[in-house]
N, C-alpha and C. Protein backbone atom coordinates (compact mmCIF):
# COMPACT_ATOMS: atom_id res chain seq x y z
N UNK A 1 -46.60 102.61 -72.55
CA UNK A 1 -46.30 101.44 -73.36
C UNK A 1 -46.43 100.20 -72.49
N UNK A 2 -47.54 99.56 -72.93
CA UNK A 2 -47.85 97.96 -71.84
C UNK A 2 -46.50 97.13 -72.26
N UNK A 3 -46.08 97.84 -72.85
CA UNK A 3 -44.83 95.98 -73.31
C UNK A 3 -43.44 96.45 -72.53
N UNK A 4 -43.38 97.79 -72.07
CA UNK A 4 -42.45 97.89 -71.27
C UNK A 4 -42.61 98.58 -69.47
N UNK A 5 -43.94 97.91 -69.67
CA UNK A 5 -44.56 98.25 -68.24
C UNK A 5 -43.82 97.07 -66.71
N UNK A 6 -43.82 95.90 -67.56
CA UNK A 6 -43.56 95.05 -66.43
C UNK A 6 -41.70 95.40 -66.08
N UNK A 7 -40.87 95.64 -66.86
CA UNK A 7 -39.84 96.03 -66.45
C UNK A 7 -39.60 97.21 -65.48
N UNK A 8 -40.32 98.24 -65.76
CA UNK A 8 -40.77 99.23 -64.99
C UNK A 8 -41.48 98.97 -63.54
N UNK A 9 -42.49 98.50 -63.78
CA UNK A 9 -42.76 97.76 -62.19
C UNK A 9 -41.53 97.15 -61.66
N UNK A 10 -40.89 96.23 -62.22
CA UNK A 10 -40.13 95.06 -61.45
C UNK A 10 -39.01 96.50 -60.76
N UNK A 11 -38.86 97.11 -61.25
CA UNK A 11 -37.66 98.58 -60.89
C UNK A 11 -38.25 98.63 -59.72
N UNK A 12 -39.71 99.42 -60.18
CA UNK A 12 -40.35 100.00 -59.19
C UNK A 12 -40.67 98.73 -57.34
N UNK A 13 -40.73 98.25 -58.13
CA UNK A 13 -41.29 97.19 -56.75
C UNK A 13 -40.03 96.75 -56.15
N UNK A 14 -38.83 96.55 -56.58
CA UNK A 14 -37.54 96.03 -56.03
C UNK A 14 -37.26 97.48 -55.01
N UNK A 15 -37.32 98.16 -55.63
CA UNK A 15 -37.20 100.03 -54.86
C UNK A 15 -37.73 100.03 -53.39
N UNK A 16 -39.16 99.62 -54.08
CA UNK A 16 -40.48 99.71 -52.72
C UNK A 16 -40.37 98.76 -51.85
N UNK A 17 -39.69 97.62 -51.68
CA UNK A 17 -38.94 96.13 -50.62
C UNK A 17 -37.94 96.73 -50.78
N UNK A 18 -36.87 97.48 -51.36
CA UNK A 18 -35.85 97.65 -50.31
C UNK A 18 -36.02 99.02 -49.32
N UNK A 19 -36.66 99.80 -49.90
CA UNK A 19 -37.38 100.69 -48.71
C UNK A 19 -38.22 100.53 -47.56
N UNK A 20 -38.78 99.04 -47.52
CA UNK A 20 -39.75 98.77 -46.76
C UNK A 20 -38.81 98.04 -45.79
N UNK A 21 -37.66 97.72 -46.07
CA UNK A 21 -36.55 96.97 -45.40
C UNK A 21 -35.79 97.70 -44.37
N UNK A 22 -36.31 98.58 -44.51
CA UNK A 22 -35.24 100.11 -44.31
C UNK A 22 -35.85 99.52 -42.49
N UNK A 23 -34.45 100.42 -41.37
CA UNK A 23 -34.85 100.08 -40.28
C UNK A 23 -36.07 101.13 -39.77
N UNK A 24 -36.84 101.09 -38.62
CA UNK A 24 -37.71 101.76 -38.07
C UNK A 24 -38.60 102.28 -39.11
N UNK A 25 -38.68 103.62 -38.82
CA UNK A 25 -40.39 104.42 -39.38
C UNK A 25 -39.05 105.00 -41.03
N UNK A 26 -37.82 104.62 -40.97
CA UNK A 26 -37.32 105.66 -41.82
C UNK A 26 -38.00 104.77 -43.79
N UNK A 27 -38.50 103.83 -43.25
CA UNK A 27 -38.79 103.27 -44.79
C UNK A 27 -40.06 103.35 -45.14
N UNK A 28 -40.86 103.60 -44.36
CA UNK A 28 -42.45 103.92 -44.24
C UNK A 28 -42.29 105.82 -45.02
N UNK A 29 -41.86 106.40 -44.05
CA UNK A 29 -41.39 108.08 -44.18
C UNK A 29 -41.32 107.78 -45.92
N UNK A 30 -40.35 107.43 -46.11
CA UNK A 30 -39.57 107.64 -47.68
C UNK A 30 -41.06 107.39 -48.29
N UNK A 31 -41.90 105.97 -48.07
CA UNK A 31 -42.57 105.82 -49.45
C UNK A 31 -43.77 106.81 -49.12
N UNK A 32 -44.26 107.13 -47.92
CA UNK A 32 -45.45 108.19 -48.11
C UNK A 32 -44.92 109.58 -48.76
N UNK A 33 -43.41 109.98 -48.56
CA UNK A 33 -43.72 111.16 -49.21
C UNK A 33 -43.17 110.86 -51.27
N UNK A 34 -43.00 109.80 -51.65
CA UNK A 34 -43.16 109.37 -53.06
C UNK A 34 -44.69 109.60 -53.55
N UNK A 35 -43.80 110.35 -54.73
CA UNK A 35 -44.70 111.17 -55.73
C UNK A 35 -44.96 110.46 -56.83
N UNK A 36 -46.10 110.83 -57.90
CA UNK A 36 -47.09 111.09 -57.69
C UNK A 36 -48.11 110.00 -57.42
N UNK A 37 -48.24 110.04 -56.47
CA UNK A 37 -48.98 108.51 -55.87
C UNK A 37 -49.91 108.56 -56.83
N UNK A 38 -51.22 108.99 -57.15
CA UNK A 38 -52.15 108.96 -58.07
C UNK A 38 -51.70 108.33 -59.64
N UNK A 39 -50.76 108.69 -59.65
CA UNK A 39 -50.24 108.39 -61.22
C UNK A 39 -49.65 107.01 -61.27
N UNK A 40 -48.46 106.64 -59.70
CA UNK A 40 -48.42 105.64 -59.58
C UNK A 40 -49.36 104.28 -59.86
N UNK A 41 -50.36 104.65 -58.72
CA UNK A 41 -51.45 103.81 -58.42
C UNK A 41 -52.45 103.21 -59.50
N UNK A 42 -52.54 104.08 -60.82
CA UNK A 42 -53.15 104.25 -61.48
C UNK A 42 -52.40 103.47 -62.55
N UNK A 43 -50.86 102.86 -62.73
CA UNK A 43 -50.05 101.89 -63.17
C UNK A 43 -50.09 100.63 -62.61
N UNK A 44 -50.24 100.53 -61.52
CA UNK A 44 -50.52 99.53 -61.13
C UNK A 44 -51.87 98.81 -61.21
N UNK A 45 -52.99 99.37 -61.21
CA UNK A 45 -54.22 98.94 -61.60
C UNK A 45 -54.21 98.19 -62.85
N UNK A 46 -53.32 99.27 -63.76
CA UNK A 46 -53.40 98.77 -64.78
C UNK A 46 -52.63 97.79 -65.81
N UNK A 47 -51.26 97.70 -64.89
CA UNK A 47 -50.29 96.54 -64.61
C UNK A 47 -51.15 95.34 -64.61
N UNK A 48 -51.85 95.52 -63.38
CA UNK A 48 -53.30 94.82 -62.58
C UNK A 48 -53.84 94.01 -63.19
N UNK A 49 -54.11 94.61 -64.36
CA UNK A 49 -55.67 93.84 -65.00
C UNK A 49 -55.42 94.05 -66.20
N UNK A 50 -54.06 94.18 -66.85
CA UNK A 50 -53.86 93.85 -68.49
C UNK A 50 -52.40 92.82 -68.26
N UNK A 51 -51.87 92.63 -67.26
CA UNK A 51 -50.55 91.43 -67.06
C UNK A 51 -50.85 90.63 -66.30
N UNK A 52 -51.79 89.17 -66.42
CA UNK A 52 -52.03 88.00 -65.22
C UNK A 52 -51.12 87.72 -64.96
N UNK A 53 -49.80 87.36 -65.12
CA UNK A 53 -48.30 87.13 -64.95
C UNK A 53 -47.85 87.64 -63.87
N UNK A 54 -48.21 89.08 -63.85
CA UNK A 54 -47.95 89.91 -62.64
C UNK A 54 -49.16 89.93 -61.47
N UNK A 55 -49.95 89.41 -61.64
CA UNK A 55 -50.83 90.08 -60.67
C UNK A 55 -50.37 89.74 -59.39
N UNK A 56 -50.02 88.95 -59.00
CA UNK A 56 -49.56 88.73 -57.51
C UNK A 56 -48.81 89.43 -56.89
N UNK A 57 -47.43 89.61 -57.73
CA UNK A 57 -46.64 90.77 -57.23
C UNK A 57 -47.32 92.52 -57.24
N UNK A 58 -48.25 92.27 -58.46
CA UNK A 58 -48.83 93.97 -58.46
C UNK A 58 -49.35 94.05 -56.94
N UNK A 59 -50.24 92.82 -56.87
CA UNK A 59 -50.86 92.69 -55.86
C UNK A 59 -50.45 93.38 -54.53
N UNK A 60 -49.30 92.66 -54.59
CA UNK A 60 -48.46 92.48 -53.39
C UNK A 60 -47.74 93.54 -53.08
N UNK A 61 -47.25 94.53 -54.47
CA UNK A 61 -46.76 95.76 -53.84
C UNK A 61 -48.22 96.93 -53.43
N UNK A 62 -49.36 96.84 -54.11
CA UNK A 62 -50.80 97.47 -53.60
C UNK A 62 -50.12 97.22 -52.20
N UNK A 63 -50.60 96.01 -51.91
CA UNK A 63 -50.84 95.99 -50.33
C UNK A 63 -50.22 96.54 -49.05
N UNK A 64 -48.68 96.50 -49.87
CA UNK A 64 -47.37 97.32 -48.87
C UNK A 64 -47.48 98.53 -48.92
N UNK A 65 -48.33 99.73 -50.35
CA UNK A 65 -48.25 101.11 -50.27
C UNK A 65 -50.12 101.19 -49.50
N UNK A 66 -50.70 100.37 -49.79
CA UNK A 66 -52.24 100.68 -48.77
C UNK A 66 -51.66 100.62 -47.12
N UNK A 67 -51.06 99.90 -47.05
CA UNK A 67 -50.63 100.04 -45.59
C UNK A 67 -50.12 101.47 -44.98
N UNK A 68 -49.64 102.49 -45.98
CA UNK A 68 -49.96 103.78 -45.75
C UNK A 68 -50.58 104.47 -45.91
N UNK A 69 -51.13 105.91 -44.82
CA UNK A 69 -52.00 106.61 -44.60
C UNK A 69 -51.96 107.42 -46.40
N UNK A 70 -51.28 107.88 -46.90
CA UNK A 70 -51.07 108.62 -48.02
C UNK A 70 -51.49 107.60 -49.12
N UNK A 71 -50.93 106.69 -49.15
CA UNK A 71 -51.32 105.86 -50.51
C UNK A 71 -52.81 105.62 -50.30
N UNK A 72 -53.28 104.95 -48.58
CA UNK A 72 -54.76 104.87 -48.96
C UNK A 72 -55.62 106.30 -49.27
N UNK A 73 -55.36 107.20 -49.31
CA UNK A 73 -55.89 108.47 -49.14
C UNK A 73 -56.04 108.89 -50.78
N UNK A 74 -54.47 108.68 -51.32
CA UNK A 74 -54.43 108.69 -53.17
C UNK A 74 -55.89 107.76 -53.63
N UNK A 75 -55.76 106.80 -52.93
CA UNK A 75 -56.94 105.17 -53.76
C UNK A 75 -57.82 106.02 -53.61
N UNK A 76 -58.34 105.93 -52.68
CA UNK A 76 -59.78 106.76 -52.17
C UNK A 76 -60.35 107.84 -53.08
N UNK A 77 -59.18 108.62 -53.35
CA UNK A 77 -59.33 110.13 -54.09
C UNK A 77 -59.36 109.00 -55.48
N UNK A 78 -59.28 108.24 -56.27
CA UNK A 78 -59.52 107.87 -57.69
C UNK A 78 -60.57 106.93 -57.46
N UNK A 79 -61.57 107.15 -58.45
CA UNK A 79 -62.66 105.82 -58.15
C UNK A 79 -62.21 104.72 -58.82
N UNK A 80 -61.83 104.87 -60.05
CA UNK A 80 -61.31 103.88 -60.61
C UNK A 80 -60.27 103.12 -59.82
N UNK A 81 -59.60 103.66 -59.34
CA UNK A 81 -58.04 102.89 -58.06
C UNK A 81 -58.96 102.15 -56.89
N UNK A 82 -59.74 102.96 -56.46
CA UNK A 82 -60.45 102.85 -55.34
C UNK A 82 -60.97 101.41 -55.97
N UNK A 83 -62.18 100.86 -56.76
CA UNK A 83 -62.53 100.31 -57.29
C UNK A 83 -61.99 98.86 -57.50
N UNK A 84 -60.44 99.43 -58.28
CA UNK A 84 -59.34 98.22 -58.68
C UNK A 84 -59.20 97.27 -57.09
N UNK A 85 -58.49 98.06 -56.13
CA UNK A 85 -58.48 98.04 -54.98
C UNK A 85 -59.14 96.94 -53.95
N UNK A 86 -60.52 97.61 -54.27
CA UNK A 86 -61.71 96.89 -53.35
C UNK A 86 -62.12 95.18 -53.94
N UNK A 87 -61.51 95.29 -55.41
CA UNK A 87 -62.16 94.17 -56.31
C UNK A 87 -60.69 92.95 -55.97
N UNK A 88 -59.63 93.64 -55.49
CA UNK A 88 -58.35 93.06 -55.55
C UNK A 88 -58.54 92.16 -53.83
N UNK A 89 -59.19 93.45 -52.87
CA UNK A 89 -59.41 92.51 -51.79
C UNK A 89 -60.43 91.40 -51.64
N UNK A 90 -61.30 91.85 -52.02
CA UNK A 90 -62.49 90.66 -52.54
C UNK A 90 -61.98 89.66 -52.86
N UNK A 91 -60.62 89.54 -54.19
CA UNK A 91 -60.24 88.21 -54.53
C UNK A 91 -59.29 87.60 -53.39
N UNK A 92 -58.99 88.94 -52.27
CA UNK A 92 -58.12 88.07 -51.68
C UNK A 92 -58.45 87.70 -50.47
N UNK A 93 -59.71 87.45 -50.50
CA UNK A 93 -60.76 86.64 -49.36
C UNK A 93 -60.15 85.44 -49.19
N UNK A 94 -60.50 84.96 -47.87
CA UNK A 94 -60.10 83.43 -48.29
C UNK A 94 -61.91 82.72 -48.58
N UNK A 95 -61.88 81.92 -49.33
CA UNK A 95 -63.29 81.61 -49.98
C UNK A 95 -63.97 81.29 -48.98
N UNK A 96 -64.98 81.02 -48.88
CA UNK A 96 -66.07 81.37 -48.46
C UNK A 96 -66.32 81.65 -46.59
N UNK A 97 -65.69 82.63 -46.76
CA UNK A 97 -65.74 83.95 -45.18
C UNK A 97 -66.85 84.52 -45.12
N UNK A 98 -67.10 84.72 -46.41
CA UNK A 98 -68.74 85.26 -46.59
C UNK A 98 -68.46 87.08 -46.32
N UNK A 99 -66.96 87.73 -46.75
CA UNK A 99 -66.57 89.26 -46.98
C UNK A 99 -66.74 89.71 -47.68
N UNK A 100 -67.41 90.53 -48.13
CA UNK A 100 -67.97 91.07 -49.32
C UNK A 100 -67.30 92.64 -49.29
């Protein structure tokens, strides 16, 4: 249900910053072994690119679970994620770097 998606993220993403808050490797640990990354990831894409409202924060939690070995490994394994992903860093070029 898209109309009760952004409440769901906002859960989800408050979860994922206070785990990332966590001291040493113990807040990294927690979110690589969170399940089912694929299914996750695959909410967020689509958070992504049907809520402009959100995109920054979708954005912004992408970027904190790509920073792990497991989440980038989930993207990779979906083309569509993979895809969302690659099109999300592109926008977040700074203009004209000439990164494609």
């Amino acid at each position: 249900d898209i109309d009760a998606a952004p409440t769901a993220f906002e859960t989800f993403n408050r979860a994922v910053l206070r785990v990332a808050r966590m001291e040493g490797r113990t807040g990294d640990e927690a979110l690589e072994v969170l399940e089912p990354k694929g299914q996750i990831l695959e909410f967020l894409v689509d958070l992504l690119e049907r809520k402009q409202k959100y995109r920054s924060r979708v954005a912004a939690a992408l970027v904190r679970l790509l920073a792990l070995e497991g989440w980038r490994a989930a993207a990779e394994a979906d083309a569509s994620v993979r895809a969302a992903v690659r099109d999300l860093m592109v926008d977040a070029e700074p203009s004209g770097s000439g990164a494609v």
